[in-house]
C-alpha atoms as a PDB file:
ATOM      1  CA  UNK A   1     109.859  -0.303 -29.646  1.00  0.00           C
ATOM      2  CA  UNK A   2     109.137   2.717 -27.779  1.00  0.00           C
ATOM      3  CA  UNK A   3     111.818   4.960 -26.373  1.00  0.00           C
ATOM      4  CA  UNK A   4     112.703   5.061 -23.024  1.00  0.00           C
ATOM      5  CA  UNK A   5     110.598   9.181 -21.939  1.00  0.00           C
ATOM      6  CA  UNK A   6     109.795   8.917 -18.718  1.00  0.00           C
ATOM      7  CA  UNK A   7     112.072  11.695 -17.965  1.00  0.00           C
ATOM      8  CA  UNK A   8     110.260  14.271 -20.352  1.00  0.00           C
ATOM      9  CA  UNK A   9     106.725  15.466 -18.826  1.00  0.00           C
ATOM     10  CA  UNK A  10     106.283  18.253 -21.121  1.00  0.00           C
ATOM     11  CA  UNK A  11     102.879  17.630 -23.098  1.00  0.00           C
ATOM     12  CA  UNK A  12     102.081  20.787 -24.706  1.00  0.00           C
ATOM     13  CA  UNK A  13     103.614  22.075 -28.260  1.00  0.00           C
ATOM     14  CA  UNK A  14     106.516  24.316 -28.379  1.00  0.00           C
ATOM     15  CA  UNK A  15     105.798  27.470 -30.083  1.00  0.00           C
ATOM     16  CA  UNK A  16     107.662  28.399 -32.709  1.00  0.00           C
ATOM     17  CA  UNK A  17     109.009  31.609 -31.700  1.00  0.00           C
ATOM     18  CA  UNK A  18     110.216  29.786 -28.444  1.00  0.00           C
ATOM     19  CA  UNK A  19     112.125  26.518 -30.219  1.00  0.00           C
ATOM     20  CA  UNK A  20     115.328  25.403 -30.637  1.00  0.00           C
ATOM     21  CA  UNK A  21     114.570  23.975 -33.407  1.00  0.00           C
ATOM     22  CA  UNK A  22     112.346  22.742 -35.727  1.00  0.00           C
ATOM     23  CA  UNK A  23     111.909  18.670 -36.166  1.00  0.00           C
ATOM     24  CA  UNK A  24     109.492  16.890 -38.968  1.00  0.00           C
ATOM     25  CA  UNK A  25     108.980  13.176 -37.676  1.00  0.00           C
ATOM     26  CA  UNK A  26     107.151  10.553 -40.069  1.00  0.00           C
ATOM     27  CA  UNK A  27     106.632   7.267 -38.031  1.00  0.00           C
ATOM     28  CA  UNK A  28     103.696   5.351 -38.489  1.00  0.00           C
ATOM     29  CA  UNK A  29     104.110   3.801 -34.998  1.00  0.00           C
ATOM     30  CA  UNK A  30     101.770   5.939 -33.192  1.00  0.00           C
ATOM     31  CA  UNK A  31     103.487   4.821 -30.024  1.00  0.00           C
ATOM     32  CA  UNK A  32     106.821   5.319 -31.253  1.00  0.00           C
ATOM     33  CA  UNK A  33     106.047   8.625 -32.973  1.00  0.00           C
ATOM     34  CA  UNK A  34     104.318   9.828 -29.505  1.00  0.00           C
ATOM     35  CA  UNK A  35     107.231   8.797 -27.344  1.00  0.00           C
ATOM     36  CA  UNK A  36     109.685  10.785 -29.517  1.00  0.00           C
ATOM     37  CA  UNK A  37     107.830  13.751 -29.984  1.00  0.00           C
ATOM     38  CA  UNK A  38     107.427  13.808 -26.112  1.00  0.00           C
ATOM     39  CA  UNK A  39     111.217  13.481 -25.383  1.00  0.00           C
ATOM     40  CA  UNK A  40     112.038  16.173 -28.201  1.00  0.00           C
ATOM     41  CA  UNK A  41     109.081  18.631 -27.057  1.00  0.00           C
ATOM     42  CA  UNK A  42     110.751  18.189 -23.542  1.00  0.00           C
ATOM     43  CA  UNK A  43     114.004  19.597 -24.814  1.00  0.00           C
ATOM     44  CA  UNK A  44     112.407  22.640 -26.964  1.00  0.00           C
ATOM     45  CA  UNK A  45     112.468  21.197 -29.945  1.00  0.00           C
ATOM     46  CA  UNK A  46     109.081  22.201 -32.101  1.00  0.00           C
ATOM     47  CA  UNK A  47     107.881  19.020 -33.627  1.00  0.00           C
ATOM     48  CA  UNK A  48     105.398  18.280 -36.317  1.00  0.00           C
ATOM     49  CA  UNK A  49     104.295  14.486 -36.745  1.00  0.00           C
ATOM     50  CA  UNK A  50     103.109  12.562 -39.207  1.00  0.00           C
ATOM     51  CA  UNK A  51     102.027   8.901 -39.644  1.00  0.00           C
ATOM     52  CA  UNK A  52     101.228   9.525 -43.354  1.00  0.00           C
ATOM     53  CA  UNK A  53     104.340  10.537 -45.589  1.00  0.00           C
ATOM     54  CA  UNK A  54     102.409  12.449 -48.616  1.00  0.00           C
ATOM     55  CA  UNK A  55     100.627  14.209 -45.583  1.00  0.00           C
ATOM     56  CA  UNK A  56     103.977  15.420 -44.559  1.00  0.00           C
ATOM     57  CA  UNK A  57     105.048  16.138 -48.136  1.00  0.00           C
ATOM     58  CA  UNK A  58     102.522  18.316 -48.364  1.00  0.00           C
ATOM     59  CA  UNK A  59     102.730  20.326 -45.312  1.00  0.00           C
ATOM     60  CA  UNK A  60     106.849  20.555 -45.243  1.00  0.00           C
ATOM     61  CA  UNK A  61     107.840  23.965 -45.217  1.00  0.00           C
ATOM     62  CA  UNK A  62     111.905  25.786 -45.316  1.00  0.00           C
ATOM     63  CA  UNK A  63     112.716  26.354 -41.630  1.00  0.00           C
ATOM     64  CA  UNK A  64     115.658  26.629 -39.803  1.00  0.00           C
ATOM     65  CA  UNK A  65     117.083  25.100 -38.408  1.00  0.00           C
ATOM     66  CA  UNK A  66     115.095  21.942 -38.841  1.00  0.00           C
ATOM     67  CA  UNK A  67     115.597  18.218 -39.666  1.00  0.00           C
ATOM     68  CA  UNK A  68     113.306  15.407 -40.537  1.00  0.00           C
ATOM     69  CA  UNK A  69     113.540  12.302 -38.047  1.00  0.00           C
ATOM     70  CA  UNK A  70     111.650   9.441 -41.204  1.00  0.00           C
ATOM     71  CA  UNK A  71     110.705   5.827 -40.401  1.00  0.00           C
ATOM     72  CA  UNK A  72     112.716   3.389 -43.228  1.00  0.00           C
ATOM     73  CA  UNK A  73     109.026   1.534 -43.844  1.00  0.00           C
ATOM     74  CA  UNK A  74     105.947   3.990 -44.480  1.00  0.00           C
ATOM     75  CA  UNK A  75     102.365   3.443 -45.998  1.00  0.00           C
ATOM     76  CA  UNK A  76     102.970   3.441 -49.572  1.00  0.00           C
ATOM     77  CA  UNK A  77     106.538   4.502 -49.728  1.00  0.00           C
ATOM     78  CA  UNK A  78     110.243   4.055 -48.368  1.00  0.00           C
ATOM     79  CA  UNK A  79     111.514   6.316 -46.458  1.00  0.00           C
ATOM     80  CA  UNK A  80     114.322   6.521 -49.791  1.00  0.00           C
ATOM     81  CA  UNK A  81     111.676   7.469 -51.761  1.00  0.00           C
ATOM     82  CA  UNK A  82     110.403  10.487 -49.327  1.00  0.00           C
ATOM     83  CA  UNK A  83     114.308  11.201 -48.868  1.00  0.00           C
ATOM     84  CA  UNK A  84     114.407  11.817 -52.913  1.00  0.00           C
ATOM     85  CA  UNK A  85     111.143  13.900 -52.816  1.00  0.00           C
ATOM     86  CA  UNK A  86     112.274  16.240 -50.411  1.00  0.00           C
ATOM     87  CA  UNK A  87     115.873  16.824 -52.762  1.00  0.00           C
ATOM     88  CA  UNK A  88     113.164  17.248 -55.809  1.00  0.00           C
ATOM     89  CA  UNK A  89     111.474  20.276 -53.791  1.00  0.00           C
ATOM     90  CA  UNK A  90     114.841  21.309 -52.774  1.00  0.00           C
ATOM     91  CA  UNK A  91     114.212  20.892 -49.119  1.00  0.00           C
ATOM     92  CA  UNK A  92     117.675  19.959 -48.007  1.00  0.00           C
ATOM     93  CA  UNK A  93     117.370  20.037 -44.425  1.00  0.00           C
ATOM     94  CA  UNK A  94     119.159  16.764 -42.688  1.00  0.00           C
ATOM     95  CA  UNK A  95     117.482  13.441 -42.722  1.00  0.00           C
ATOM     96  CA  UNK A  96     117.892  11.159 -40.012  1.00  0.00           C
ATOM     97  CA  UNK A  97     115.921   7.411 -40.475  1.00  0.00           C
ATOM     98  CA  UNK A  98     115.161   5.333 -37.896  1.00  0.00           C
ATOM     99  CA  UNK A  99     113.897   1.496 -38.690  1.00  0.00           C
ATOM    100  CA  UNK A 100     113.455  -1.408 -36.815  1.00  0.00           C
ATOM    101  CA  UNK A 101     113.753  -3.797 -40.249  1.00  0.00           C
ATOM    102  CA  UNK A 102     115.872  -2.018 -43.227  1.00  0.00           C
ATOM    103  CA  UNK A 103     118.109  -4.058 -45.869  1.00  0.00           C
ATOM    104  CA  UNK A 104     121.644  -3.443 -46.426  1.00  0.00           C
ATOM    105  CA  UNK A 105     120.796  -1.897 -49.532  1.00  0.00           C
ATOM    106  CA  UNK A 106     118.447   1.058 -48.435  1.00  0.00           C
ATOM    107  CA  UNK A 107     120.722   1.376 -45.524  1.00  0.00           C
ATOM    108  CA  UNK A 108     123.498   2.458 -48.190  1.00  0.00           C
ATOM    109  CA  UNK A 109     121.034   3.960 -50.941  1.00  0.00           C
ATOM    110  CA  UNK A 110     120.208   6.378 -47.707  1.00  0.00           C
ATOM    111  CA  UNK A 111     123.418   7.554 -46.830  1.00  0.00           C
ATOM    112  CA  UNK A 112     124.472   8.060 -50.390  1.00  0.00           C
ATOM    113  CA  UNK A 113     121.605  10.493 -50.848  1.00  0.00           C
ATOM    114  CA  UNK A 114     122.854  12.365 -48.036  1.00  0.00           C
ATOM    115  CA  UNK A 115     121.188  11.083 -44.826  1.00  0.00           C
ATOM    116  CA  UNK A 116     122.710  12.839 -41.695  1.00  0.00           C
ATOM    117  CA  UNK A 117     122.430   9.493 -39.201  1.00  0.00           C
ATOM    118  CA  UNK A 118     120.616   5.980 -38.943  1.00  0.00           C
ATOM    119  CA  UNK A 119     119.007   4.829 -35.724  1.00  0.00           C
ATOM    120  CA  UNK A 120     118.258   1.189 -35.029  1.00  0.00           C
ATOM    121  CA  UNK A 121     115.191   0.935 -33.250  1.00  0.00           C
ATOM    122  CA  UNK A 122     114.717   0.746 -30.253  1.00  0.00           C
ATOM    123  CA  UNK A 123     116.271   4.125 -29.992  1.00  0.00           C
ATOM    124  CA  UNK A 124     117.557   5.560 -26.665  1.00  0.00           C
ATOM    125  CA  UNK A 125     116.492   8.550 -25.193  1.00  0.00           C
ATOM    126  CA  UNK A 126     120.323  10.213 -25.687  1.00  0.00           C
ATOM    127  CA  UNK A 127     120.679   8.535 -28.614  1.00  0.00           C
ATOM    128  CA  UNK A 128     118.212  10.489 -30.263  1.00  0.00           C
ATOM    129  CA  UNK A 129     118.470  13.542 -28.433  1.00  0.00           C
ATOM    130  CA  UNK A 130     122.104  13.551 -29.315  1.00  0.00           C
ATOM    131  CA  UNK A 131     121.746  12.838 -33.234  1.00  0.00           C
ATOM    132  CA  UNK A 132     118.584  14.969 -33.405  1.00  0.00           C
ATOM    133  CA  UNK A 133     121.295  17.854 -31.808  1.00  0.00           C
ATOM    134  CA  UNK A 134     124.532  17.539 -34.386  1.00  0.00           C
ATOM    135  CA  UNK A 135     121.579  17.101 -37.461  1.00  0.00           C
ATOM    136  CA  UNK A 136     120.696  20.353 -36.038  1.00  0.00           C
ATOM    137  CA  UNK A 137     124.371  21.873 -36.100  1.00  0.00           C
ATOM    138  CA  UNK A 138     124.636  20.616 -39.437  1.00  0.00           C
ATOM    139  CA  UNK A 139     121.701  22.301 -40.361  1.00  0.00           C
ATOM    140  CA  UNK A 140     122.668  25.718 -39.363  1.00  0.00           C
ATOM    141  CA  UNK A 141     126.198  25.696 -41.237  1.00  0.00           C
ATOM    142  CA  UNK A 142     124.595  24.574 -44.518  1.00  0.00           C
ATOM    143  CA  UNK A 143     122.393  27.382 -44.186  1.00  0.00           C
ATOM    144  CA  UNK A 144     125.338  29.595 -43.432  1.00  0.00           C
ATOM    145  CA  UNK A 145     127.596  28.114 -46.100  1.00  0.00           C
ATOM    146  CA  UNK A 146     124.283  29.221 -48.390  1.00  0.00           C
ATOM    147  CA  UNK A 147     124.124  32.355 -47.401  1.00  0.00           C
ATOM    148  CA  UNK A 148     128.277  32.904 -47.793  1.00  0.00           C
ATOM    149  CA  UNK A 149     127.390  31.728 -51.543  1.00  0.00           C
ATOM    150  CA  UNK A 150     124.649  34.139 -52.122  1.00  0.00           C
ATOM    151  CA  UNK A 151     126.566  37.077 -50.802  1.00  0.00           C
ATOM    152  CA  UNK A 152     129.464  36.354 -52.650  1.00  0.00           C
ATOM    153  CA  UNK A 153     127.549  35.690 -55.777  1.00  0.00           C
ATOM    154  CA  UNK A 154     126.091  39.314 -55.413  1.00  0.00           C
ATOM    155  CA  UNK A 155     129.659  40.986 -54.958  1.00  0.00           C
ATOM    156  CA  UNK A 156     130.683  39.138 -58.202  1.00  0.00           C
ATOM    157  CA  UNK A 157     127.667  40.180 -59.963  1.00  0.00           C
ATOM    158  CA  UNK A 158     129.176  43.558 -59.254  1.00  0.00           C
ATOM    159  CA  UNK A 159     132.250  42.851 -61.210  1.00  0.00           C
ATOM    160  CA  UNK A 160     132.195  44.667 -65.099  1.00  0.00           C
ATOM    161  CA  UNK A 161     133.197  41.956 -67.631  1.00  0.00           C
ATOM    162  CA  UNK A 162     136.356  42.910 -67.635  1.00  0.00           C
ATOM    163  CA  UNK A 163     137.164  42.654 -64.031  1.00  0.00           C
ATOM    164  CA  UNK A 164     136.140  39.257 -63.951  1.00  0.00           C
ATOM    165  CA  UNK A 165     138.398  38.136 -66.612  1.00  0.00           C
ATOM    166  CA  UNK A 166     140.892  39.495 -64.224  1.00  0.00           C
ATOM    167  CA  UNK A 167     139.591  37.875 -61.864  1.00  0.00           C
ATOM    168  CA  UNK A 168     139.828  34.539 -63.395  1.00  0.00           C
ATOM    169  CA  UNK A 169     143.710  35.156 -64.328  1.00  0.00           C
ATOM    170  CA  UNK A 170     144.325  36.044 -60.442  1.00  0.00           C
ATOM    171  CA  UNK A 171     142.599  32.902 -59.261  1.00  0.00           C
ATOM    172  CA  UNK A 172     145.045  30.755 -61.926  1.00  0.00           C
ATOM    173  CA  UNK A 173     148.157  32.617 -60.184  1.00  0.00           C
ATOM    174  CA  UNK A 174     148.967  35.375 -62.689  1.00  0.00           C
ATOM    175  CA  UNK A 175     150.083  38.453 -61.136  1.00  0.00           C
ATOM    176  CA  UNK A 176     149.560  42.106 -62.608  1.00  0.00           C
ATOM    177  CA  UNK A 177     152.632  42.061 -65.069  1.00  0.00           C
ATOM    178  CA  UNK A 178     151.321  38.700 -67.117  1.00  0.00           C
ATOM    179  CA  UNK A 179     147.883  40.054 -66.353  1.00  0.00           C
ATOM    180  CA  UNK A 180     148.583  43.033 -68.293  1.00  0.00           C
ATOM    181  CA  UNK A 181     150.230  41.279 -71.356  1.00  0.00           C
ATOM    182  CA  UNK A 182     147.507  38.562 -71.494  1.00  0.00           C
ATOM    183  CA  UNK A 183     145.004  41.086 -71.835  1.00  0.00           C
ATOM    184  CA  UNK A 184     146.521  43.841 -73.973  1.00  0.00           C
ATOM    185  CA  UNK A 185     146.790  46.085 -71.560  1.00  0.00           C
ATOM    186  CA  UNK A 186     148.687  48.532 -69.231  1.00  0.00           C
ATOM    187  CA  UNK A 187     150.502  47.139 -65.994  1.00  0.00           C
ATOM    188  CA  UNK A 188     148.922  50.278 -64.252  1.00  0.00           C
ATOM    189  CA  UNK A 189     145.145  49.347 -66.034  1.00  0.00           C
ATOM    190  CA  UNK A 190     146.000  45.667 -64.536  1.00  0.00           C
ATOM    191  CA  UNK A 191     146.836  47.104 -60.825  1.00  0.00           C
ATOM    192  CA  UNK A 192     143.620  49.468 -60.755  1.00  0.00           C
ATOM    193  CA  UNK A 193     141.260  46.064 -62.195  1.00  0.00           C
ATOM    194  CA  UNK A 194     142.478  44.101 -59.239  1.00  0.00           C
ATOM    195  CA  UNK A 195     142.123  46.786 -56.909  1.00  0.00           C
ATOM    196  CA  UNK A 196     138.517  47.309 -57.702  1.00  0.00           C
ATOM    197  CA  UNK A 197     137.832  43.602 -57.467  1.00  0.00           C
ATOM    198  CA  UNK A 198     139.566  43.336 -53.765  1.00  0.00           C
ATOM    199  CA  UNK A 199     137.249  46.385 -53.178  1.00  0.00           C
ATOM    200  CA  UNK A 200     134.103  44.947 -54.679  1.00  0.00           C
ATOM    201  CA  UNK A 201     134.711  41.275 -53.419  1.00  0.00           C
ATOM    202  CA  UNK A 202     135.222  43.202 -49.612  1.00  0.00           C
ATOM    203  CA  UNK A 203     138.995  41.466 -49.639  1.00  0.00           C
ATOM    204  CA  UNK A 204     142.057  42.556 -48.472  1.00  0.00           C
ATOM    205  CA  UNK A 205     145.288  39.720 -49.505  1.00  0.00           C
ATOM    206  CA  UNK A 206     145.247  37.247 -52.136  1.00  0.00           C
ATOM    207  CA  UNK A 207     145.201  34.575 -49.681  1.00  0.00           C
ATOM    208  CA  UNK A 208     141.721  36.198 -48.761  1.00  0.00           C
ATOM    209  CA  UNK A 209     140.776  36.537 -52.157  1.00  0.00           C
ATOM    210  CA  UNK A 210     141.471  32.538 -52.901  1.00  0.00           C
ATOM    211  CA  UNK A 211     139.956  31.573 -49.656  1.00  0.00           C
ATOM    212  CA  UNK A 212     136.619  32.945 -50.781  1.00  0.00           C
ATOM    213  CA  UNK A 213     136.439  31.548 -54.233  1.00  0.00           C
ATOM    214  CA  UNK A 214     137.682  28.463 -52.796  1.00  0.00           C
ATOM    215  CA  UNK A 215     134.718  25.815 -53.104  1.00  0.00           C
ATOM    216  CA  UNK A 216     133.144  24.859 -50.221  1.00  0.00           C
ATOM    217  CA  UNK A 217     132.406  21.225 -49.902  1.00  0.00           C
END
Protein backbone atom coordinates (compact mmCIF):
# COMPACT_ATOMS: atom_id res chain seq x y z
CA UNK A 1 0.00 0.00 0.00
CA UNK A 2 2.80 2.25 0.48
CA UNK A 3 3.72 4.96 -1.97
CA UNK A 4 6.38 4.75 -4.18
CA UNK A 5 9.32 7.71 -1.91
CA UNK A 6 12.38 6.64 -2.67
CA UNK A 7 13.02 9.83 -4.37
CA UNK A 8 12.34 12.05 -1.18
CA UNK A 9 15.34 11.75 1.50
CA UNK A 10 14.29 14.60 3.51
CA UNK A 11 13.62 13.26 7.20
CA UNK A 12 13.42 16.22 9.30
CA UNK A 13 10.10 18.54 9.80
CA UNK A 14 9.59 21.58 7.82
CA UNK A 15 9.28 24.58 9.89
CA UNK A 16 6.55 26.51 9.62
CA UNK A 17 7.89 29.75 8.72
CA UNK A 18 9.78 27.88 5.84
CA UNK A 19 6.55 25.77 4.22
CA UNK A 20 4.68 25.84 1.37
CA UNK A 21 2.09 24.76 2.92
CA UNK A 22 0.50 23.29 5.60
CA UNK A 23 -0.93 19.44 5.27
CA UNK A 24 -3.03 17.49 8.21
CA UNK A 25 -2.80 13.65 7.27
CA UNK A 26 -5.01 11.04 9.32
CA UNK A 27 -3.99 7.46 8.16
CA UNK A 28 -3.87 4.80 10.49
CA UNK A 29 -1.40 2.89 8.26
CA UNK A 30 1.68 3.80 9.99
CA UNK A 31 3.52 2.76 6.86
CA UNK A 32 1.35 4.52 4.60
CA UNK A 33 1.09 7.65 6.76
CA UNK A 34 5.14 7.60 7.02
CA UNK A 35 5.67 7.20 3.30
CA UNK A 36 3.44 10.23 2.56
CA UNK A 37 4.58 12.47 5.03
CA UNK A 38 8.16 11.71 3.71
CA UNK A 39 7.32 12.51 0.01
CA UNK A 40 5.32 15.77 1.12
CA UNK A 41 8.14 16.90 3.75
CA UNK A 42 10.50 16.41 0.66
CA UNK A 43 8.59 19.00 -1.31
CA UNK A 44 8.18 21.69 1.70
CA UNK A 45 5.10 20.89 2.63
CA UNK A 46 4.74 21.10 6.74
CA UNK A 47 2.90 18.02 7.75
CA UNK A 48 1.22 17.00 10.93
CA UNK A 49 0.13 13.19 11.23
CA UNK A 50 -2.17 11.44 12.92
CA UNK A 51 -3.24 7.77 13.24
CA UNK A 52 -6.03 8.74 15.69
CA UNK A 53 -8.85 11.08 14.18
CA UNK A 54 -10.25 12.76 17.61
CA UNK A 55 -6.40 13.28 18.23
CA UNK A 56 -6.37 15.32 15.13
CA UNK A 57 -9.71 16.96 15.92
CA UNK A 58 -8.34 18.20 18.71
CA UNK A 59 -5.13 19.61 17.64
CA UNK A 60 -6.52 21.14 14.07
CA UNK A 61 -5.86 24.63 13.95
CA UNK A 62 -6.90 27.66 10.85
CA UNK A 63 -3.78 27.80 8.66
CA UNK A 64 -3.17 28.69 5.36
CA UNK A 65 -2.91 27.49 3.17
CA UNK A 66 -3.49 23.99 4.39
CA UNK A 67 -5.50 20.83 3.49
CA UNK A 68 -6.25 17.63 5.24
CA UNK A 69 -5.06 14.38 3.26
CA UNK A 70 -7.99 11.66 5.65
CA UNK A 71 -8.00 7.85 5.32
CA UNK A 72 -11.95 6.73 4.26
CA UNK A 73 -11.68 3.92 7.34
CA UNK A 74 -10.39 5.32 10.84
CA UNK A 75 -10.57 3.91 14.51
CA UNK A 76 -13.95 4.73 15.54
CA UNK A 77 -15.08 6.90 12.74
CA UNK A 78 -15.38 7.45 8.81
CA UNK A 79 -13.49 9.63 7.37
CA UNK A 80 -17.41 11.31 6.43
CA UNK A 81 -17.89 11.68 9.80
CA UNK A 82 -14.39 13.65 10.52
CA UNK A 83 -15.21 15.50 7.07
CA UNK A 84 -18.63 16.81 8.89
CA UNK A 85 -16.74 17.67 12.16
CA UNK A 86 -14.34 19.79 10.64
CA UNK A 87 -17.57 21.92 8.66
CA UNK A 88 -19.13 21.96 12.45
CA UNK A 89 -15.84 23.88 13.71
CA UNK A 90 -15.88 25.75 10.56
CA UNK A 91 -12.55 24.52 9.42
CA UNK A 92 -13.11 24.58 5.70
CA UNK A 93 -9.82 23.93 4.42
CA UNK A 94 -9.90 21.16 1.38
CA UNK A 95 -10.29 17.54 2.12
CA UNK A 96 -8.73 15.07 0.07
CA UNK A 97 -9.51 11.03 1.16
CA UNK A 98 -7.57 8.40 0.23
CA UNK A 99 -8.93 4.56 0.83
CA UNK A 100 -7.97 1.39 -0.25
CA UNK A 101 -11.81 -0.13 0.46
CA UNK A 102 -14.70 2.73 0.31
CA UNK A 103 -18.45 2.02 -0.94
CA UNK A 104 -20.06 3.84 -3.64
CA UNK A 105 -22.03 5.54 -1.20
CA UNK A 106 -19.33 7.34 1.03
CA UNK A 107 -17.51 7.86 -2.16
CA UNK A 108 -20.56 10.23 -3.17
CA UNK A 109 -21.64 11.31 0.51
CA UNK A 110 -17.77 12.73 0.35
CA UNK A 111 -17.83 14.71 -2.57
CA UNK A 112 -21.21 16.14 -1.82
CA UNK A 113 -19.85 17.55 1.42
CA UNK A 114 -17.27 19.21 -0.48
CA UNK A 115 -14.21 16.91 -0.72
CA UNK A 116 -11.49 18.49 -3.02
CA UNK A 117 -10.17 14.86 -4.61
CA UNK A 118 -10.31 10.96 -3.92
CA UNK A 119 -7.21 8.80 -4.18
CA UNK A 120 -7.40 5.05 -4.64
CA UNK A 121 -4.77 3.51 -2.80
CA UNK A 122 -2.01 2.66 -3.74
CA UNK A 123 -1.36 6.26 -4.46
CA UNK A 124 1.53 7.43 -6.71
CA UNK A 125 4.10 9.60 -5.76
CA UNK A 126 2.74 12.48 -8.52
CA UNK A 127 -0.46 11.54 -7.92
CA UNK A 128 -0.44 12.85 -4.62
CA UNK A 129 1.98 15.45 -4.96
CA UNK A 130 -0.13 16.79 -7.74
CA UNK A 131 -3.67 16.70 -5.88
CA UNK A 132 -2.03 17.68 -2.57
CA UNK A 133 -0.77 20.97 -5.00
CA UNK A 134 -4.32 22.17 -6.76
CA UNK A 135 -6.08 21.35 -2.94
CA UNK A 136 -3.54 23.83 -2.07
CA UNK A 137 -4.50 26.45 -4.91
CA UNK A 138 -7.91 25.95 -3.96
CA UNK A 139 -7.16 26.73 -0.63
CA UNK A 140 -5.62 30.04 -1.15
CA UNK A 141 -8.58 31.50 -3.41
CA UNK A 142 -11.22 30.51 -0.83
CA UNK A 143 -9.29 32.35 1.57
CA UNK A 144 -9.06 35.23 -0.84
CA UNK A 145 -12.68 35.05 -1.97
CA UNK A 146 -13.15 35.40 2.17
CA UNK A 147 -11.30 38.09 2.57
CA UNK A 148 -13.01 40.02 -0.76
CA UNK A 149 -16.34 39.29 1.39
CA UNK A 150 -15.13 40.75 4.57
CA UNK A 151 -13.81 43.87 2.97
CA UNK A 152 -16.72 44.46 1.10
CA UNK A 153 -18.97 43.77 3.98
CA UNK A 154 -17.04 46.60 5.90
CA UNK A 155 -17.46 49.23 2.96
CA UNK A 156 -21.24 48.41 3.08
CA UNK A 157 -21.38 48.71 6.71
CA UNK A 158 -20.32 52.22 5.83
CA UNK A 159 -23.38 52.90 3.85
CA UNK A 160 -26.26 55.25 6.00
CA UNK A 161 -29.66 53.50 5.63
CA UNK A 162 -30.54 55.41 3.09
CA UNK A 163 -27.73 54.80 0.75
CA UNK A 164 -28.29 51.30 0.86
CA UNK A 165 -31.79 51.45 -0.20
CA UNK A 166 -30.20 53.11 -3.11
CA UNK A 167 -28.12 50.77 -3.37
CA UNK A 168 -30.54 48.01 -3.65
CA UNK A 169 -32.61 50.01 -6.49
CA UNK A 170 -29.14 50.35 -8.52
CA UNK A 171 -28.39 46.67 -8.23
CA UNK A 172 -32.27 45.93 -9.68
CA UNK A 173 -31.33 48.36 -12.74
CA UNK A 174 -33.03 51.63 -11.74
CA UNK A 175 -31.16 54.58 -12.70
CA UNK A 176 -31.19 58.07 -10.80
CA UNK A 177 -34.51 59.45 -12.41
CA UNK A 178 -36.82 56.26 -11.12
CA UNK A 179 -34.49 56.27 -8.15
CA UNK A 180 -35.58 59.60 -7.25
CA UNK A 181 -39.40 59.04 -7.74
CA UNK A 182 -39.32 55.66 -5.91
CA UNK A 183 -37.96 57.25 -3.02
CA UNK A 184 -39.60 60.68 -2.80
CA UNK A 185 -36.90 62.43 -3.59
CA UNK A 186 -34.83 64.91 -5.71
CA UNK A 187 -33.05 63.64 -9.02
CA UNK A 188 -30.01 65.74 -7.71
CA UNK A 189 -30.46 63.96 -3.84
CA UNK A 190 -30.54 60.56 -6.06
CA UNK A 191 -27.15 61.52 -8.09
CA UNK A 192 -25.21 62.66 -4.79
CA UNK A 193 -26.62 58.98 -2.86
CA UNK A 194 -25.03 57.03 -5.65
CA UNK A 195 -22.06 59.01 -5.77
CA UNK A 196 -21.28 58.46 -2.16
CA UNK A 197 -21.91 54.75 -2.49
CA UNK A 198 -19.36 54.42 -5.68
CA UNK A 199 -17.09 56.40 -3.24
CA UNK A 200 -17.68 54.31 -0.16
CA UNK A 201 -17.88 50.87 -2.05
CA UNK A 202 -14.14 52.16 -3.73
CA UNK A 203 -16.06 51.78 -7.39
CA UNK A 204 -15.83 53.58 -10.33
CA UNK A 205 -18.77 52.17 -13.33
CA UNK A 206 -21.80 50.32 -12.69
CA UNK A 207 -20.40 47.39 -14.31
CA UNK A 208 -17.83 47.61 -11.32
CA UNK A 209 -20.38 48.21 -8.94
CA UNK A 210 -22.47 44.85 -10.11
CA UNK A 211 -19.34 42.89 -10.42
CA UNK A 212 -18.70 43.28 -6.72
CA UNK A 213 -22.09 42.53 -5.36
CA UNK A 214 -22.19 39.81 -7.76
CA UNK A 215 -22.15 36.44 -5.62
CA UNK A 216 -19.31 34.54 -5.73
CA UNK A 217 -19.82 30.87 -6.03
Amino acid sequence: MMIDDTESTATEQVKASEAIGHVFMVEDDEAMRESMRRVLNSQGYRVYAFSNPMDFLEFVTPVTPAMVLLDMRLPGMTGVEVQARLVEMGLNMPVVFVSGESTAQQVVTAMNRGAASFLIKPVSRTELLDTVAKAMERDIESQAERQRQIVQQGRIARLAPREREVLELLLSGFGNQEISKRLGISYATAKQYKSNIMIKLDVHTMAELMQMMRPQH
